[in-house]
N, C-alpha and C. Protein backbone atom coordinates (compact mmCIF):
# COMPACT_ATOMS: atom_id res chain seq x y z
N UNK A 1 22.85 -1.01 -10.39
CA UNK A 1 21.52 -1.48 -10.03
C UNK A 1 21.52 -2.04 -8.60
N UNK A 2 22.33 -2.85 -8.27
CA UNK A 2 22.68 -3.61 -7.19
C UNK A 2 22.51 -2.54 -6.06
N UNK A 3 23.18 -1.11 -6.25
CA UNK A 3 23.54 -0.05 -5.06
C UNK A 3 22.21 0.18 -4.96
N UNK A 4 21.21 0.46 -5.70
CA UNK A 4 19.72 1.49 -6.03
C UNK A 4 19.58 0.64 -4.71
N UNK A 5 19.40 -0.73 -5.14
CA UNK A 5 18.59 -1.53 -4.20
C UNK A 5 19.10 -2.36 -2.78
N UNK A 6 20.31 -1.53 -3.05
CA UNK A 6 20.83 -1.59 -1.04
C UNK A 6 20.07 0.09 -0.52
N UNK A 7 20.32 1.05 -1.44
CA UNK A 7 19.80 2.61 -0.68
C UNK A 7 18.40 2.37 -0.21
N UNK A 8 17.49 1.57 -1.43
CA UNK A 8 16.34 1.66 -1.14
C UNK A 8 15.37 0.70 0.39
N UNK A 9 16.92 -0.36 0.38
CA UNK A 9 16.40 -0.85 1.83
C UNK A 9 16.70 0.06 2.54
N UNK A 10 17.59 1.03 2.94
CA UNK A 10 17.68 1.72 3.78
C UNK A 10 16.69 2.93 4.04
N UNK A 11 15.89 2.90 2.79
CA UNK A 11 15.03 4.15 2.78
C UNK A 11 13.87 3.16 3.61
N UNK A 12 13.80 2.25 3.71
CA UNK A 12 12.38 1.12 3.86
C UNK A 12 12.59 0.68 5.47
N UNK A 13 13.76 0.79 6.10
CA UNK A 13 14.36 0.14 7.35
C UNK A 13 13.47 1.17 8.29
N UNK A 14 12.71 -0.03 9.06
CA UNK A 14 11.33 0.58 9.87
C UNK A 14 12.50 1.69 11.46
N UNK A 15 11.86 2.68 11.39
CA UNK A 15 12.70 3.27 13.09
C UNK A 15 11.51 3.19 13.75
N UNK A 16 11.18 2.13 14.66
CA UNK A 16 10.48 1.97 15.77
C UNK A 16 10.02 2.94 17.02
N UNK A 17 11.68 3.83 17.24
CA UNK A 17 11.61 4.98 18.11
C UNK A 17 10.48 6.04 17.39
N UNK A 18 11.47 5.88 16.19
CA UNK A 18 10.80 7.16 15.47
C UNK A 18 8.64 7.24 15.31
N UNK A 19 8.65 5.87 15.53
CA UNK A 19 7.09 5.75 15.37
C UNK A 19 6.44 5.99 16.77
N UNK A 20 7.55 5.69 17.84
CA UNK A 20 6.87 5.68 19.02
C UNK A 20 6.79 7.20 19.47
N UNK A 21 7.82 8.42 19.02
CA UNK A 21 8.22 9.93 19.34
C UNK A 21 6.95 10.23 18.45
N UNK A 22 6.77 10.03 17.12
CA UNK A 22 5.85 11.11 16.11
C UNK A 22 4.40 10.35 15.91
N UNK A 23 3.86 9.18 16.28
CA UNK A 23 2.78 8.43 15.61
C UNK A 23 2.85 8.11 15.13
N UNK A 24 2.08 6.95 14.31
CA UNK A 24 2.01 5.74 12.95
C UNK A 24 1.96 6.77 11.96
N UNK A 25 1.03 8.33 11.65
CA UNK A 25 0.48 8.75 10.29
C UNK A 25 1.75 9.05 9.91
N UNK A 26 2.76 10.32 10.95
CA UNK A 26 3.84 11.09 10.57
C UNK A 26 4.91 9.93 10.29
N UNK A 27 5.44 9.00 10.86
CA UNK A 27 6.36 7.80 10.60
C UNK A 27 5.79 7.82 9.07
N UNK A 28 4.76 7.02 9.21
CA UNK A 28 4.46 6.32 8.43
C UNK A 28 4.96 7.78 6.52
N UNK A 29 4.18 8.52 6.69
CA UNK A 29 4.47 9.83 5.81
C UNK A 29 5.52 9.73 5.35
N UNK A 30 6.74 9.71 6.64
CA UNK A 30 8.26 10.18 6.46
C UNK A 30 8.72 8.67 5.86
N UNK A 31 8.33 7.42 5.96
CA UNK A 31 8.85 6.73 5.30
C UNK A 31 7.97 6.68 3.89
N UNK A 32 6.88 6.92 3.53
CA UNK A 32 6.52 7.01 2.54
C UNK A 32 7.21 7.90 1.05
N UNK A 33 6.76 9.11 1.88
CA UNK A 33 7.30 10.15 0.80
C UNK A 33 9.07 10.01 0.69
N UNK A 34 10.29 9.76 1.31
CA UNK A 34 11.15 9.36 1.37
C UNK A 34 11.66 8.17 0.15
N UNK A 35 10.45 7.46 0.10
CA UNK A 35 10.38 6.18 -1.06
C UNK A 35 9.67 6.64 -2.62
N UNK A 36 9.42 7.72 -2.50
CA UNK A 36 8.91 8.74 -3.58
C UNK A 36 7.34 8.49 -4.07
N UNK A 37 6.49 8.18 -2.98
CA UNK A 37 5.08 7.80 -2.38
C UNK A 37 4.16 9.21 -2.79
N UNK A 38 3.28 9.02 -2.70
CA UNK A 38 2.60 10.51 -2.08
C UNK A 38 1.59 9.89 -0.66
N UNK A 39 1.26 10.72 -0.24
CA UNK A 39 0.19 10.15 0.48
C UNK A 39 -0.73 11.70 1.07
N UNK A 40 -2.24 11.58 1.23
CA UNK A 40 -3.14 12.65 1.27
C UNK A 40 -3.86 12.70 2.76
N UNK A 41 -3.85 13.71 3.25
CA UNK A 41 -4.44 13.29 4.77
C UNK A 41 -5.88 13.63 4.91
N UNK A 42 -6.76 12.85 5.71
CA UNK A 42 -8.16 12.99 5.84
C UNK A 42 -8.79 14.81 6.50
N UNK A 43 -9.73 14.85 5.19
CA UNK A 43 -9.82 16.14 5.21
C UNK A 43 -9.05 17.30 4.19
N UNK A 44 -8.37 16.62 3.73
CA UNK A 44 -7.34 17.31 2.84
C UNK A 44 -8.09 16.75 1.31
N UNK A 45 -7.49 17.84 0.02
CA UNK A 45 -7.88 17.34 -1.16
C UNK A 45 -6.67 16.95 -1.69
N UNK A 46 -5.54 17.75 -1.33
CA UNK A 46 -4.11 18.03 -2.12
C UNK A 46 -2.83 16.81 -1.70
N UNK A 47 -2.43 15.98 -2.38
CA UNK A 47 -1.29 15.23 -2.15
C UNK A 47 -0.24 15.87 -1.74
N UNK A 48 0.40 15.16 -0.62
CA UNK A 48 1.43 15.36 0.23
C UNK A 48 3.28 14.50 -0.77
N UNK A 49 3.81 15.60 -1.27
CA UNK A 49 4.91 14.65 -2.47
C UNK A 49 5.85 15.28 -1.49
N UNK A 50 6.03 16.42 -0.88
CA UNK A 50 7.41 16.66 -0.35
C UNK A 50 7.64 16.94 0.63
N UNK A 51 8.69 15.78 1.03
CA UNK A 51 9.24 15.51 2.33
C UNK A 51 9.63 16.72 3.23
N UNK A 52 9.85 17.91 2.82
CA UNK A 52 10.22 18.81 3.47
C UNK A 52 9.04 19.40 3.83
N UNK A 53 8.29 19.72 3.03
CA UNK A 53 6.97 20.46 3.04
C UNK A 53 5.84 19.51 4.35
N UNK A 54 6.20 18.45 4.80
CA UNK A 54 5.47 17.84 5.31
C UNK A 54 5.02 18.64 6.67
N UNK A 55 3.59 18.82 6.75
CA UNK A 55 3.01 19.55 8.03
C UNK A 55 3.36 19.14 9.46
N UNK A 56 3.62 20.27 9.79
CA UNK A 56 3.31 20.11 11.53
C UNK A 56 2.17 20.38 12.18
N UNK A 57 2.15 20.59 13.38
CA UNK A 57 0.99 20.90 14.17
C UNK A 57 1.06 19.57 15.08
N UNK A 58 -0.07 19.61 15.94
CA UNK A 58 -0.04 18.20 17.39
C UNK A 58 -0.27 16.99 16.98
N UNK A 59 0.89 16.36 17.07
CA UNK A 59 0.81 14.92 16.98
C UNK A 59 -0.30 14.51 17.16
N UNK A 60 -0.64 13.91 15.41
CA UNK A 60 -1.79 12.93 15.26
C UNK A 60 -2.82 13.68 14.37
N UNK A 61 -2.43 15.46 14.73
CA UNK A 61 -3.25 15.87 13.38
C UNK A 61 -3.52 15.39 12.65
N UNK A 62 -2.90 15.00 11.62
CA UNK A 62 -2.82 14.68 10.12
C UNK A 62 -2.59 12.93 10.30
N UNK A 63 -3.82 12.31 9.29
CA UNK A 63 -4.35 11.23 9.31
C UNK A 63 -4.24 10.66 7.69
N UNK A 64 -3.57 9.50 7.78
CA UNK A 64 -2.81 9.34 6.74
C UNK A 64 -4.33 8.95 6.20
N UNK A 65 -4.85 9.37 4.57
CA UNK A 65 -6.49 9.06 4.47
C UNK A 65 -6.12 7.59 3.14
N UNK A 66 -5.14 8.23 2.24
CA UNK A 66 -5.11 7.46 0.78
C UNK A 66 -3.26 7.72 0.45
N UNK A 67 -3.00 6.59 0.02
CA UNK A 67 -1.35 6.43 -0.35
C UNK A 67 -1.44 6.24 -2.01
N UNK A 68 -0.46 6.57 -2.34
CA UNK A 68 -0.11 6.37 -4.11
C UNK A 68 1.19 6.10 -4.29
N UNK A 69 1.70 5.13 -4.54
CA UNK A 69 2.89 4.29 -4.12
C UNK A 69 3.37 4.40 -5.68
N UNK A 70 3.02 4.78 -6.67
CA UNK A 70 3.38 5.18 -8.06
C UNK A 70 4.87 5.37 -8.50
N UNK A 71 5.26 4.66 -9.21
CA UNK A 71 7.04 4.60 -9.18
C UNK A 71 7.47 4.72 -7.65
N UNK A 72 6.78 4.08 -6.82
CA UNK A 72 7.91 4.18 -5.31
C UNK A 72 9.13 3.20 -5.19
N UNK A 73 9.70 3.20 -4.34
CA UNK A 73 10.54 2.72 -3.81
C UNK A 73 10.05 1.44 -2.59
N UNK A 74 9.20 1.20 -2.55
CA UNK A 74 8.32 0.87 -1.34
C UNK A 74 8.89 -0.77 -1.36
N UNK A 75 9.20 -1.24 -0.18
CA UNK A 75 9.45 -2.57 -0.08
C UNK A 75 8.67 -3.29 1.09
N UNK A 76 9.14 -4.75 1.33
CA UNK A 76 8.15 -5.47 2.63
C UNK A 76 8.94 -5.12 3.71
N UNK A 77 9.92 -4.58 3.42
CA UNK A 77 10.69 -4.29 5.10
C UNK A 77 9.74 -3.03 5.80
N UNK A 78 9.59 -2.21 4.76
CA UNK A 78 8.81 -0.96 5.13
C UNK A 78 7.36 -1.04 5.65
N UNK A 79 6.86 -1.87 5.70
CA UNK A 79 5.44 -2.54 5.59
C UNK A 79 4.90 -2.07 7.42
N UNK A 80 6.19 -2.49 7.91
CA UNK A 80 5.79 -2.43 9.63
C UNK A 80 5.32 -0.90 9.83
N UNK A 81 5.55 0.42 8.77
CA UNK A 81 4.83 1.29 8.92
C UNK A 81 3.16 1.65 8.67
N UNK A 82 2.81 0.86 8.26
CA UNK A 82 1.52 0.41 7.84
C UNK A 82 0.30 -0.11 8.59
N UNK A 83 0.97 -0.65 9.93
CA UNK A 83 0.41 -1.31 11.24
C UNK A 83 -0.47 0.04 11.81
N UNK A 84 0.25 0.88 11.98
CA UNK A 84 -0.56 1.92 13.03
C UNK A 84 -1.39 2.88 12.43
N UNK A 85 -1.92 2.82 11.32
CA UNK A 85 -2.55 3.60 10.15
C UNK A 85 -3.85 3.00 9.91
N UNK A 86 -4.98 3.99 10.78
CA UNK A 86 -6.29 3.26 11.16
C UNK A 86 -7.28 4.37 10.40
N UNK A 87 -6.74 4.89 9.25
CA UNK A 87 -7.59 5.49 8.58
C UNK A 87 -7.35 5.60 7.00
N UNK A 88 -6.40 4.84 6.45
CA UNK A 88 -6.52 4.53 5.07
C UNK A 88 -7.51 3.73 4.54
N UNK A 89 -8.03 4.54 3.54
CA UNK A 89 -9.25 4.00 2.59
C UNK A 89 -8.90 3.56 1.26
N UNK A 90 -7.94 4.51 0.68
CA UNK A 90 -7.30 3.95 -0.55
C UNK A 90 -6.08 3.57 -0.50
N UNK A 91 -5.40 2.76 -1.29
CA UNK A 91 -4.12 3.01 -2.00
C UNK A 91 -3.61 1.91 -3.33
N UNK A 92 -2.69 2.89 -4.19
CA UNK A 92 -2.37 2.67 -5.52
C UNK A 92 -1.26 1.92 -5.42
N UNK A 93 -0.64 1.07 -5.99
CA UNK A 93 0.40 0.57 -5.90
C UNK A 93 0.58 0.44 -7.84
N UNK A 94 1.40 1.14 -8.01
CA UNK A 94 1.58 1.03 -9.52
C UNK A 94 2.92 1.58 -9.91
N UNK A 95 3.55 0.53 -10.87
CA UNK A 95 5.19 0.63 -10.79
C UNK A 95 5.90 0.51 -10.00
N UNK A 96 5.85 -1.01 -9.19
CA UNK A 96 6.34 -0.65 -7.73
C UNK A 96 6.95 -1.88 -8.20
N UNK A 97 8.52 -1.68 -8.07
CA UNK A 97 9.12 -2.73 -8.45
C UNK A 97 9.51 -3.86 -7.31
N UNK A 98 9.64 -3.35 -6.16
CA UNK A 98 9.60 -4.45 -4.91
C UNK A 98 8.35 -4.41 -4.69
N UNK A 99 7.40 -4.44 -5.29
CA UNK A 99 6.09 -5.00 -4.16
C UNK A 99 6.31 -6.47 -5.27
N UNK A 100 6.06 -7.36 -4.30
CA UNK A 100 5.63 -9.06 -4.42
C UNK A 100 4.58 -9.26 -3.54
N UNK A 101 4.10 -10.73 -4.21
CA UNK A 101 3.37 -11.42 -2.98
C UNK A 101 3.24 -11.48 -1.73
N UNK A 102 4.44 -11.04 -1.17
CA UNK A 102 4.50 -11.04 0.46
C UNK A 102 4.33 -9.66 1.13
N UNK A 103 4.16 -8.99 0.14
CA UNK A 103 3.71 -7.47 0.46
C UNK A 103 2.34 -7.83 0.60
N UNK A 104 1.62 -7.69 -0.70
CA UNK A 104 -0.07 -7.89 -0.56
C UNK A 104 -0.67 -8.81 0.47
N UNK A 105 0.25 -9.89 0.80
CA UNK A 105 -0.22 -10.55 1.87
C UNK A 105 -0.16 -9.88 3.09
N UNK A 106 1.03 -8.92 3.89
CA UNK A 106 1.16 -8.38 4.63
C UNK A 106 0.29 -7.45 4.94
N UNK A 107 -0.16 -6.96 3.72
CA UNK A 107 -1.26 -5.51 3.40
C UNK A 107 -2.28 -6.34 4.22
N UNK A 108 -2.60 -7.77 3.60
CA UNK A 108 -4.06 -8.06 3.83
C UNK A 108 -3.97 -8.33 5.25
N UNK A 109 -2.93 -8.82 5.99
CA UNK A 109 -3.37 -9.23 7.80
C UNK A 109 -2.81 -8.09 8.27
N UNK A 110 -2.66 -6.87 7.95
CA UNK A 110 -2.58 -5.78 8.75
C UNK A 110 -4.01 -5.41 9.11
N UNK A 111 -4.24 -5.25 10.58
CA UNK A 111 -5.43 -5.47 11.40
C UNK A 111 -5.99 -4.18 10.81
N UNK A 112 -5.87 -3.22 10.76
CA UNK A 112 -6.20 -1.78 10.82
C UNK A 112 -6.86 -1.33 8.99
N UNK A 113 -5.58 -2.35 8.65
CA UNK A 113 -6.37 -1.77 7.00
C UNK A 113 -7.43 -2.79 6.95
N UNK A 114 -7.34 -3.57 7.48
CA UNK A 114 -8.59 -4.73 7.34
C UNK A 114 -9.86 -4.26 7.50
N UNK A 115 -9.92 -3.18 8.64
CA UNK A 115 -10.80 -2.47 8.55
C UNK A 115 -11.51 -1.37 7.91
N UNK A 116 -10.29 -0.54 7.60
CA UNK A 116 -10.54 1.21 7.10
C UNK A 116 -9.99 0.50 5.22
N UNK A 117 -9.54 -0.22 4.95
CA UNK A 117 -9.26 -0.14 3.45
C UNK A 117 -10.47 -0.49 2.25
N UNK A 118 -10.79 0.67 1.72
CA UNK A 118 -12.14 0.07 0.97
C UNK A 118 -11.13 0.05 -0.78
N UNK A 119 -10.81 0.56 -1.27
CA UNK A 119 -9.93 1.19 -2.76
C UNK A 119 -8.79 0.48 -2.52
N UNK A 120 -8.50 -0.47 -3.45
CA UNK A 120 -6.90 -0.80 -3.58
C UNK A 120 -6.80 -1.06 -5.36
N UNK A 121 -5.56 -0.67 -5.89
CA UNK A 121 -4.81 -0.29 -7.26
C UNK A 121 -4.14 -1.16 -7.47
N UNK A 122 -3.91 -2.34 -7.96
CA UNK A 122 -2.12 -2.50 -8.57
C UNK A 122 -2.38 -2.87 -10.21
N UNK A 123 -1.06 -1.91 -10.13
CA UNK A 123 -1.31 -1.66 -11.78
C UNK A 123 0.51 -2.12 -12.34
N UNK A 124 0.86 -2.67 -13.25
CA UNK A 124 1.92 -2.68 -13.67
C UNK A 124 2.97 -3.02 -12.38
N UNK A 125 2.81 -4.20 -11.71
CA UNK A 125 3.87 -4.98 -10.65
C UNK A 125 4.32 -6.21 -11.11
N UNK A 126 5.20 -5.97 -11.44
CA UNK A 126 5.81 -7.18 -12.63
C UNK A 126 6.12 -8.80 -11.74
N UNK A 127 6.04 -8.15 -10.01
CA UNK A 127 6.56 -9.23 -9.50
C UNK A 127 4.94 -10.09 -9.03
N UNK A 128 3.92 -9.54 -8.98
CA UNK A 128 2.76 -10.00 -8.21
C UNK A 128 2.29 -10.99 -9.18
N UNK A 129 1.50 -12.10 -8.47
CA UNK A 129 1.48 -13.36 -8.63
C UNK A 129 -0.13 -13.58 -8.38
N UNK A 130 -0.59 -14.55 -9.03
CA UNK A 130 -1.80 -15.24 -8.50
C UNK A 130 -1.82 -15.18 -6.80
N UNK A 131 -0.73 -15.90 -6.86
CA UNK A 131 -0.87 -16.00 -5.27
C UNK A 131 -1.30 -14.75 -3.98
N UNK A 132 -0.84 -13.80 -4.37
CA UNK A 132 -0.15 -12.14 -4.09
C UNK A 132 -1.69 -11.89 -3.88
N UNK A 133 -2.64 -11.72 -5.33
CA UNK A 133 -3.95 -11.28 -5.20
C UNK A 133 -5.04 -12.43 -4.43
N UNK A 134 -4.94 -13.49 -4.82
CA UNK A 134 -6.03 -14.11 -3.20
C UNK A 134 -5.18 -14.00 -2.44
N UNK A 135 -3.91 -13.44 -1.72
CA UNK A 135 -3.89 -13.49 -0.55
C UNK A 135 -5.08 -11.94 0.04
N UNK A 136 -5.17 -11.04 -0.62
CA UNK A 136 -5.61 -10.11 -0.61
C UNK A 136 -7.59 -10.25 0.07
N UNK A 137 -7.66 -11.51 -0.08
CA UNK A 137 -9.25 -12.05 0.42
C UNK A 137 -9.93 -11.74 1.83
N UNK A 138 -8.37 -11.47 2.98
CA UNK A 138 -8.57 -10.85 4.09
C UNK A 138 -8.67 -9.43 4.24
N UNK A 139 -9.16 -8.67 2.86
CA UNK A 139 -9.42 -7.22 3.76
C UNK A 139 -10.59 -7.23 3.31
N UNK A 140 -11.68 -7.73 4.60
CA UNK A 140 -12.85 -8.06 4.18
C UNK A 140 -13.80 -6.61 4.03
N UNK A 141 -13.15 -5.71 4.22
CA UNK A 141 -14.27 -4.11 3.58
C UNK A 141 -13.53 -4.02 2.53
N UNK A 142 -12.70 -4.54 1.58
CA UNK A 142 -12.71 -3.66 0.29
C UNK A 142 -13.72 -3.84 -0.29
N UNK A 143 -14.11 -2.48 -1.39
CA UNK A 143 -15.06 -2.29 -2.01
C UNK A 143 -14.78 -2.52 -3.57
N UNK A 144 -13.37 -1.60 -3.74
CA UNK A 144 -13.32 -1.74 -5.17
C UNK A 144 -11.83 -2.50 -5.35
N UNK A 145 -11.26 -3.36 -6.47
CA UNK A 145 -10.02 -3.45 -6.55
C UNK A 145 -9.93 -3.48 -7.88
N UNK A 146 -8.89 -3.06 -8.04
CA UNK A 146 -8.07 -2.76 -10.12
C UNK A 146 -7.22 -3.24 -10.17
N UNK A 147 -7.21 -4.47 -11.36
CA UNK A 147 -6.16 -5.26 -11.55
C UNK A 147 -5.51 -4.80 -12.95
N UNK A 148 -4.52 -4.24 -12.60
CA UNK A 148 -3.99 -3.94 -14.79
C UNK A 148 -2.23 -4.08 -14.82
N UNK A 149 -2.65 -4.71 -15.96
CA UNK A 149 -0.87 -4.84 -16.49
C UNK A 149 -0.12 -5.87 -15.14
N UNK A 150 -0.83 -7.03 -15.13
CA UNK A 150 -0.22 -7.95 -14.42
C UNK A 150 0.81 -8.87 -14.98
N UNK A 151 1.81 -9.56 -15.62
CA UNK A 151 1.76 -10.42 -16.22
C UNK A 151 2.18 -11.64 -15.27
N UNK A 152 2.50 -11.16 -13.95
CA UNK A 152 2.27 -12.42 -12.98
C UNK A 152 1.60 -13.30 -12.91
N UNK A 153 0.13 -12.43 -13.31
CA UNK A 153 -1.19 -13.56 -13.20
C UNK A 153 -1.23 -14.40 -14.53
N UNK A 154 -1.79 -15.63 -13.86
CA UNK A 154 -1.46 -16.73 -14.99
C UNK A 154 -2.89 -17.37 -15.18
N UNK A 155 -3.31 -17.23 -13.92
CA UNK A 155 -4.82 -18.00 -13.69
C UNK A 155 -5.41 -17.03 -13.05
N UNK A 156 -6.05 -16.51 -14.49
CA UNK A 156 -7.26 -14.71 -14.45
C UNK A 156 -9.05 -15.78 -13.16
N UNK A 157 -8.73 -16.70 -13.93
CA UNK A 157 -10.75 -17.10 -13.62
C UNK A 157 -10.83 -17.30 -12.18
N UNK A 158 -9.50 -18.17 -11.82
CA UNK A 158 -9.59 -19.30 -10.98
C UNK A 158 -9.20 -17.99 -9.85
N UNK A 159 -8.34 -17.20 -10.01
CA UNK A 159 -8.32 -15.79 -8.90
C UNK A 159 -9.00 -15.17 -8.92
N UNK A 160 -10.22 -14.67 -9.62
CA UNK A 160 -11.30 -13.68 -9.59
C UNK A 160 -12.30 -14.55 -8.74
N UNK A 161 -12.37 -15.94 -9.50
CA UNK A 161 -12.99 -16.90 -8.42
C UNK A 161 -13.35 -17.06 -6.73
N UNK A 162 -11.96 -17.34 -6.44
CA UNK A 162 -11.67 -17.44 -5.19
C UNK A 162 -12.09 -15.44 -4.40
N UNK A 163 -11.45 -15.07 -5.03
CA UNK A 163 -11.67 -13.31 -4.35
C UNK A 163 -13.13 -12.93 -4.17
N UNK A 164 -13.87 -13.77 -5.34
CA UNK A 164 -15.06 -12.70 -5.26
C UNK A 164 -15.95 -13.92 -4.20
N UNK A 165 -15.84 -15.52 -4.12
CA UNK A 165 -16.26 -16.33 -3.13
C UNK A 165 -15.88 -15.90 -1.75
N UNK A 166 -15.04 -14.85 -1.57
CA UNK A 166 -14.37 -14.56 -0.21
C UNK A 166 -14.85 -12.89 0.18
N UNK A 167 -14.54 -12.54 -0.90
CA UNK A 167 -15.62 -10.75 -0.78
C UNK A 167 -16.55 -11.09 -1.97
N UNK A 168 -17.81 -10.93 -1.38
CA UNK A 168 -19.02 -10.98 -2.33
C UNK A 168 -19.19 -9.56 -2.70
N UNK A 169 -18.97 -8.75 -1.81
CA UNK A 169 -19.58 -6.99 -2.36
C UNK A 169 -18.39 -6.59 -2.46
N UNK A 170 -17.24 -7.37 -3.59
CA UNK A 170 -15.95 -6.42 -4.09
C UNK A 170 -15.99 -6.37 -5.59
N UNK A 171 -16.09 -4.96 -5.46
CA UNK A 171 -16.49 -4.93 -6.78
C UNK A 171 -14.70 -4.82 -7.97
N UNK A 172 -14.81 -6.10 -8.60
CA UNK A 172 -13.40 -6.23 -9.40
C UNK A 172 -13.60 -5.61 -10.75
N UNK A 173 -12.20 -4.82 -11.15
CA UNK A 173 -12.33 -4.63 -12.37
C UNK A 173 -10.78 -4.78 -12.60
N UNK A 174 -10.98 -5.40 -14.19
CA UNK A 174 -9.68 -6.03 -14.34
C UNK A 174 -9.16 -5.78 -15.92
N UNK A 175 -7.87 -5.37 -15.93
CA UNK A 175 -7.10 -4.60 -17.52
C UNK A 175 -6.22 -5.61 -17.74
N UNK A 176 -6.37 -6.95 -17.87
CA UNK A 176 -5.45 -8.12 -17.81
C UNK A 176 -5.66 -8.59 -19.01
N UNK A 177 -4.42 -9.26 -19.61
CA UNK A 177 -4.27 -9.94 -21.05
C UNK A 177 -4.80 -11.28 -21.08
């Protein structure tokens, strides 16, 4: 177990060059799908699952639109790929055994999703916390968010509370015990 989760930092360890040679979408892709992600590009209907298969054409084509982080590998080291990605609208985070609190917080002051993120998922993150979801109060365009299979959350009222006093037009729906 111990090894999974030294490989998987290494799958998550941001290459800076690499973002500055290919763009935020393609970085961002190659560390995604690498972590066993999908992610779909704007304009596209069909999910992007394999790393090899990943398109070419002129840097910047392909615009990262919606992520599905579904059994990933995805950690907060990896997060710094997330910065330059000014056109995600959705993403799922479900079965994600390193996402914590300091992920969703990171999600929420990333400038770019603050803007373009309307859809966010977490479903079954064993580590996310009360805390984790109001930090989430700064992505002031989400529209919709799905809360299921939390058992982090301890205080359902007092966090729906605070989220919906902070986004009035977010519309919550919640699969919590």
């Amino acid at each position: 177990r111990h090894f999974w989760g030294w490989l998987n930092a290494v799958f998550n360890k941001v290459d800076y060059e690499r973002i500055q040679a290919v763009g935020p979408d393609r970085a961002a892709s190659e560390w995604l799908l690498r972590c066993g992600a999908l992610v779909r590009y704007q304009g596209y209907q069909k999910w992007q699952q394999d790393y090899n298969g990943l398109p070419t054409g002129p840097l910047g084509k392909y615009k990262i639109e919606a992520i599905n982080a579904t059994d990933s590998c995805i950690m907060y080291r990896g997060f710094d790929y997330l910065d330059g990605l000014e056109h995600v609208t959705e993403i799922t985070l479900q079965k994600c055994i390193y996402i914590q609190d300091e992920c969703l917080q990171r999600l929420s002051e990333t400038k770019n999703l603050q803007k373009s993120l309307l859809q966010l998922k977490i479903i079954s993150c064993g580590n996310v916390t009360d805390k984790g979801i109001i930090a989430l109060h700064k992505l002031t365009n989400l529209e919709y968010l799905y809360l299921s299979d939390l058992p982090g959350i301890r205080e359902k009222e007092t966090t729906v509370h605070i989220l919906q006093q902070a986004l009035p037009n977010l519309e919550l729906e919640l699969d919590l015990e």
